[in-house]
N, C-alpha and C. Protein backbone atom coordinates (compact mmCIF):
# COMPACT_ATOMS: atom_id res chain seq x y z
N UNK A 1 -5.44 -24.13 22.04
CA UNK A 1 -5.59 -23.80 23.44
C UNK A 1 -4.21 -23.92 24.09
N UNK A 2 -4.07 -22.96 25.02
CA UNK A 2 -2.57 -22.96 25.55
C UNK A 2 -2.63 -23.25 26.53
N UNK A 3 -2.22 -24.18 27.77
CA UNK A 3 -2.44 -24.62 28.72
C UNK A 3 -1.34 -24.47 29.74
N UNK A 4 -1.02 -23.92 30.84
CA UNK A 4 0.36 -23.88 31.46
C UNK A 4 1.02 -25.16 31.75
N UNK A 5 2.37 -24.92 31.26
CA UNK A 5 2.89 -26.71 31.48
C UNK A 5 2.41 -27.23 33.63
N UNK A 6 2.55 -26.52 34.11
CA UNK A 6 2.44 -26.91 35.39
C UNK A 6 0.76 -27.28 36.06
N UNK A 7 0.25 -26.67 35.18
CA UNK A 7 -1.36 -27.12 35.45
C UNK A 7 -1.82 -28.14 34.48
N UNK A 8 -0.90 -28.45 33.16
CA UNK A 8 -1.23 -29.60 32.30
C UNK A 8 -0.77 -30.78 32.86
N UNK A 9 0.45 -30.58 33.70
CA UNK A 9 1.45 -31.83 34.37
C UNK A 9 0.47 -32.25 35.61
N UNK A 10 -0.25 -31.35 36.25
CA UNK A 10 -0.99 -31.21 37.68
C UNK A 10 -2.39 -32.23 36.94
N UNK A 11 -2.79 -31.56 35.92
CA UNK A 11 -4.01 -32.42 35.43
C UNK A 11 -3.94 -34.05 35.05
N UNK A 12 -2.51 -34.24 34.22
CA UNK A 12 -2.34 -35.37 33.99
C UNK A 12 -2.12 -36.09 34.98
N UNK A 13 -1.51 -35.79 36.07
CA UNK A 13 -1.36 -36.10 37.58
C UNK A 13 -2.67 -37.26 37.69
N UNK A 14 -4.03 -36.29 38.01
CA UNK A 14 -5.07 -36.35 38.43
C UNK A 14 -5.46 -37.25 37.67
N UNK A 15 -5.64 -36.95 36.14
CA UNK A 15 -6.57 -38.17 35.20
C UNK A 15 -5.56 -39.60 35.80
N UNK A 16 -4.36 -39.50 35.67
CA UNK A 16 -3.38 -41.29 35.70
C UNK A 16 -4.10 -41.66 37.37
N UNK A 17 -4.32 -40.95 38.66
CA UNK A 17 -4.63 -41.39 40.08
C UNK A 17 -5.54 -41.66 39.79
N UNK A 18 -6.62 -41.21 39.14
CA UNK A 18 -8.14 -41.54 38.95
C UNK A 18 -8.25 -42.75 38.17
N UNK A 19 -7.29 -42.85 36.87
CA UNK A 19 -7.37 -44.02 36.19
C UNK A 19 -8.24 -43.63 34.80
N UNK A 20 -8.49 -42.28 34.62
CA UNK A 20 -9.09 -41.47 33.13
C UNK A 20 -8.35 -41.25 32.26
N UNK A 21 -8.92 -41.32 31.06
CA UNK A 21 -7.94 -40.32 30.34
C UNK A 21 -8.25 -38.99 30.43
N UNK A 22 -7.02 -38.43 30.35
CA UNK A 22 -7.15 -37.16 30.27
C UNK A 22 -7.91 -36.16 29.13
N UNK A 23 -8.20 -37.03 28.19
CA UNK A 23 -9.70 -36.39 27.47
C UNK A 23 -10.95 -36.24 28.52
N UNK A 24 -11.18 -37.42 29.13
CA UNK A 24 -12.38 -37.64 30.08
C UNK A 24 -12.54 -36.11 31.33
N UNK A 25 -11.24 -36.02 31.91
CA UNK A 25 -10.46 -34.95 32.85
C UNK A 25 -11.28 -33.76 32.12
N UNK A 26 -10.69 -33.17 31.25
CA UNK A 26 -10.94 -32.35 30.50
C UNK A 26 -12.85 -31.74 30.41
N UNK A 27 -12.77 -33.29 29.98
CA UNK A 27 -14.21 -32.24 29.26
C UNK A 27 -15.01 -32.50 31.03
N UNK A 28 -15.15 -33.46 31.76
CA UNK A 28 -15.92 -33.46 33.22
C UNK A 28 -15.68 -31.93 33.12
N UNK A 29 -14.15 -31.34 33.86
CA UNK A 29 -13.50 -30.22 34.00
C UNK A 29 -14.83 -28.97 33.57
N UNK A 30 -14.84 -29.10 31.62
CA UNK A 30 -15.06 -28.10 31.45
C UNK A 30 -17.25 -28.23 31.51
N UNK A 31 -17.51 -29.24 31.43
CA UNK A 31 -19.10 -29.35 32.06
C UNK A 31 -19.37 -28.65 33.22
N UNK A 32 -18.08 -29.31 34.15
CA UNK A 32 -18.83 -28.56 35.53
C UNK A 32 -18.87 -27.20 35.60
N UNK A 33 -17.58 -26.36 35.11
CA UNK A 33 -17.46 -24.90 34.49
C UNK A 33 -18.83 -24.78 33.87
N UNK A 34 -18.86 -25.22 32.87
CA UNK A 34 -20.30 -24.87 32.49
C UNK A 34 -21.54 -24.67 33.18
N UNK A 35 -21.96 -25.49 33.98
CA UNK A 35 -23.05 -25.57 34.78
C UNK A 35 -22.89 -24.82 36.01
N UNK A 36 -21.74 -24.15 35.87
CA UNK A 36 -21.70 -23.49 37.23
C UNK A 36 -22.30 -21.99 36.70
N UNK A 37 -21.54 -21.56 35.76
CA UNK A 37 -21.82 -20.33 34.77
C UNK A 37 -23.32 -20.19 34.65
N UNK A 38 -23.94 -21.43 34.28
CA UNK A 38 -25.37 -21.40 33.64
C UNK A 38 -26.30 -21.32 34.99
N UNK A 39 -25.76 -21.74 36.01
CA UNK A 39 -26.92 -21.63 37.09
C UNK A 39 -27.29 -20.25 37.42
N UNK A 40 -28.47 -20.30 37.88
CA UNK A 40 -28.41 -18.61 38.31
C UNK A 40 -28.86 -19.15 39.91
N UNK A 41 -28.15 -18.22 40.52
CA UNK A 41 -27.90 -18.16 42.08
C UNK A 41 -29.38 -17.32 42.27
N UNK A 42 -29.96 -17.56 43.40
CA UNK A 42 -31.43 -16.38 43.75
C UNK A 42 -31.07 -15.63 44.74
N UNK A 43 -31.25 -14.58 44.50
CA UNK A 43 -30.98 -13.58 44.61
C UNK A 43 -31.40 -13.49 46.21
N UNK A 44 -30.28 -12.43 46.96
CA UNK A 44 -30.09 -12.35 48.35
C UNK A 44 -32.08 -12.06 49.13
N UNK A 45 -32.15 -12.83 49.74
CA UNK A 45 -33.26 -12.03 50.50
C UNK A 45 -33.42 -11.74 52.01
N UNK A 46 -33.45 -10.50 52.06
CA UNK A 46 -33.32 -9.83 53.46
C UNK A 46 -34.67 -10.23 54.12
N UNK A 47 -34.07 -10.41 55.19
CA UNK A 47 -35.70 -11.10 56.16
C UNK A 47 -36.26 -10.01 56.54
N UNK A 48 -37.62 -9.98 56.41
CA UNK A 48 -38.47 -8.84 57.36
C UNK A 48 -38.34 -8.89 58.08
N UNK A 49 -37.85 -7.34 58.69
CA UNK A 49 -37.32 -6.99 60.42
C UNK A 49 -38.24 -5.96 60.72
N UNK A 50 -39.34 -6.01 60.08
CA UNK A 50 -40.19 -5.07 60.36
C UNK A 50 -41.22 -5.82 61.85
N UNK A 51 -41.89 -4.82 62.53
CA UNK A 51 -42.45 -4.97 63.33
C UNK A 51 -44.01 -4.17 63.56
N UNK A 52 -45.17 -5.02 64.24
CA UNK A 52 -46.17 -4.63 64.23
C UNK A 52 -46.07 -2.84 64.43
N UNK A 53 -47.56 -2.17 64.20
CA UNK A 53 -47.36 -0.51 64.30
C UNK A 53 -48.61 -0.19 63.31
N UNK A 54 -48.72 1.17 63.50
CA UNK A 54 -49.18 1.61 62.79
C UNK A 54 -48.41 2.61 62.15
N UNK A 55 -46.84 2.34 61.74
CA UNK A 55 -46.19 3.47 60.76
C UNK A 55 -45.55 4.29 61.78
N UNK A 56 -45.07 5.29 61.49
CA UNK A 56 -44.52 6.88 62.10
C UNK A 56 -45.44 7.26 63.31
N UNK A 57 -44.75 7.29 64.42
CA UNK A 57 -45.01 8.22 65.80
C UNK A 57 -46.05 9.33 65.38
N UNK A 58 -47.03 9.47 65.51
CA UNK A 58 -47.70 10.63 65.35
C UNK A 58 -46.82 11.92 65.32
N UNK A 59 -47.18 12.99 64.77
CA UNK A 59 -46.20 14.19 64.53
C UNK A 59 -45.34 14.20 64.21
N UNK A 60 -44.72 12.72 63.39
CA UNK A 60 -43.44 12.66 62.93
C UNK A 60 -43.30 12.43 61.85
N UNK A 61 -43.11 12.39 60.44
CA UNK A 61 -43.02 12.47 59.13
C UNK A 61 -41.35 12.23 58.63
N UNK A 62 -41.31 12.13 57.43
CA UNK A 62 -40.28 11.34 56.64
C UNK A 62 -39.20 12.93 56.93
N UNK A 63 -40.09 13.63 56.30
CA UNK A 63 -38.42 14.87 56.02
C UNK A 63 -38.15 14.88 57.54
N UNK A 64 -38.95 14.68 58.73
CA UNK A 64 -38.36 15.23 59.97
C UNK A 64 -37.36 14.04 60.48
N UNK A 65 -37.87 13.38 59.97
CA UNK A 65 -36.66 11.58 60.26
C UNK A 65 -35.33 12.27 59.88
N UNK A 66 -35.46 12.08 57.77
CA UNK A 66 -34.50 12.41 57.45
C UNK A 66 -33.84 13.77 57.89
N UNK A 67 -34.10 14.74 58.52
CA UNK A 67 -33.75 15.97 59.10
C UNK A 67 -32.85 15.42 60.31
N UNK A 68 -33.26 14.60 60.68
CA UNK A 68 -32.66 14.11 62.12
C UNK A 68 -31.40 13.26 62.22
N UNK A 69 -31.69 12.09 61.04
CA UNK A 69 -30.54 11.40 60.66
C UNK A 69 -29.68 12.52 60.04
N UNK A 70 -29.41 13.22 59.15
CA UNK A 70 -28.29 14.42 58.76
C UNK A 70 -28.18 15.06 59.64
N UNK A 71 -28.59 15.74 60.48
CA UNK A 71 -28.24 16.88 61.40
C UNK A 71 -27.07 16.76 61.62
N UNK A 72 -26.27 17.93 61.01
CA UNK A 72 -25.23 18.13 61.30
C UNK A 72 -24.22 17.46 60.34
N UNK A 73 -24.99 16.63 59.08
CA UNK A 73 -23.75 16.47 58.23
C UNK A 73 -23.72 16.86 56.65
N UNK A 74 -23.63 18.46 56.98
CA UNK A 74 -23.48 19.07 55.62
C UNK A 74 -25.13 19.84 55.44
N UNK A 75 -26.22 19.71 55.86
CA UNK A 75 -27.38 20.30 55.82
C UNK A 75 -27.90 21.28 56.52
């Protein structure tokens, strides 16, 4: 493993203030990496912004929506 001298000097830093060895440094280090990887995050959920109704305005339908939102860009 190749380690940059300035982040190996930065680590040993850390294990001697803490009072670890820098084996101990290390593997904490690479556990928490681990468990960060292994978690799975849940997934975004958008709040219902929907509101009471019964659906579409009478006489109004999906292609005439979407007709309305494009008008005028490219259709």
């Amino acid at each position: 493993m190749d380690i940059p001298d300035s982040l190996f000097a930065e680590a040993k830093a850390c294990a001697h203030s803490r009072g670890v060895p820098m084996r101990q440094l290390v593997e904490d280090g690479l556990r928490q990496v681990i468990r960060q990887y292994q978690t799975k995050h849940a997934a975004y959920k958008l709040r219902d912004g929907s509101f009471g109704g019964k659906g579409l305005r009478e006489g109004l339908d999906w292609p005439a929506v979407r007709g309305a939102i494009y008008s005028g860009r490219g259709e």
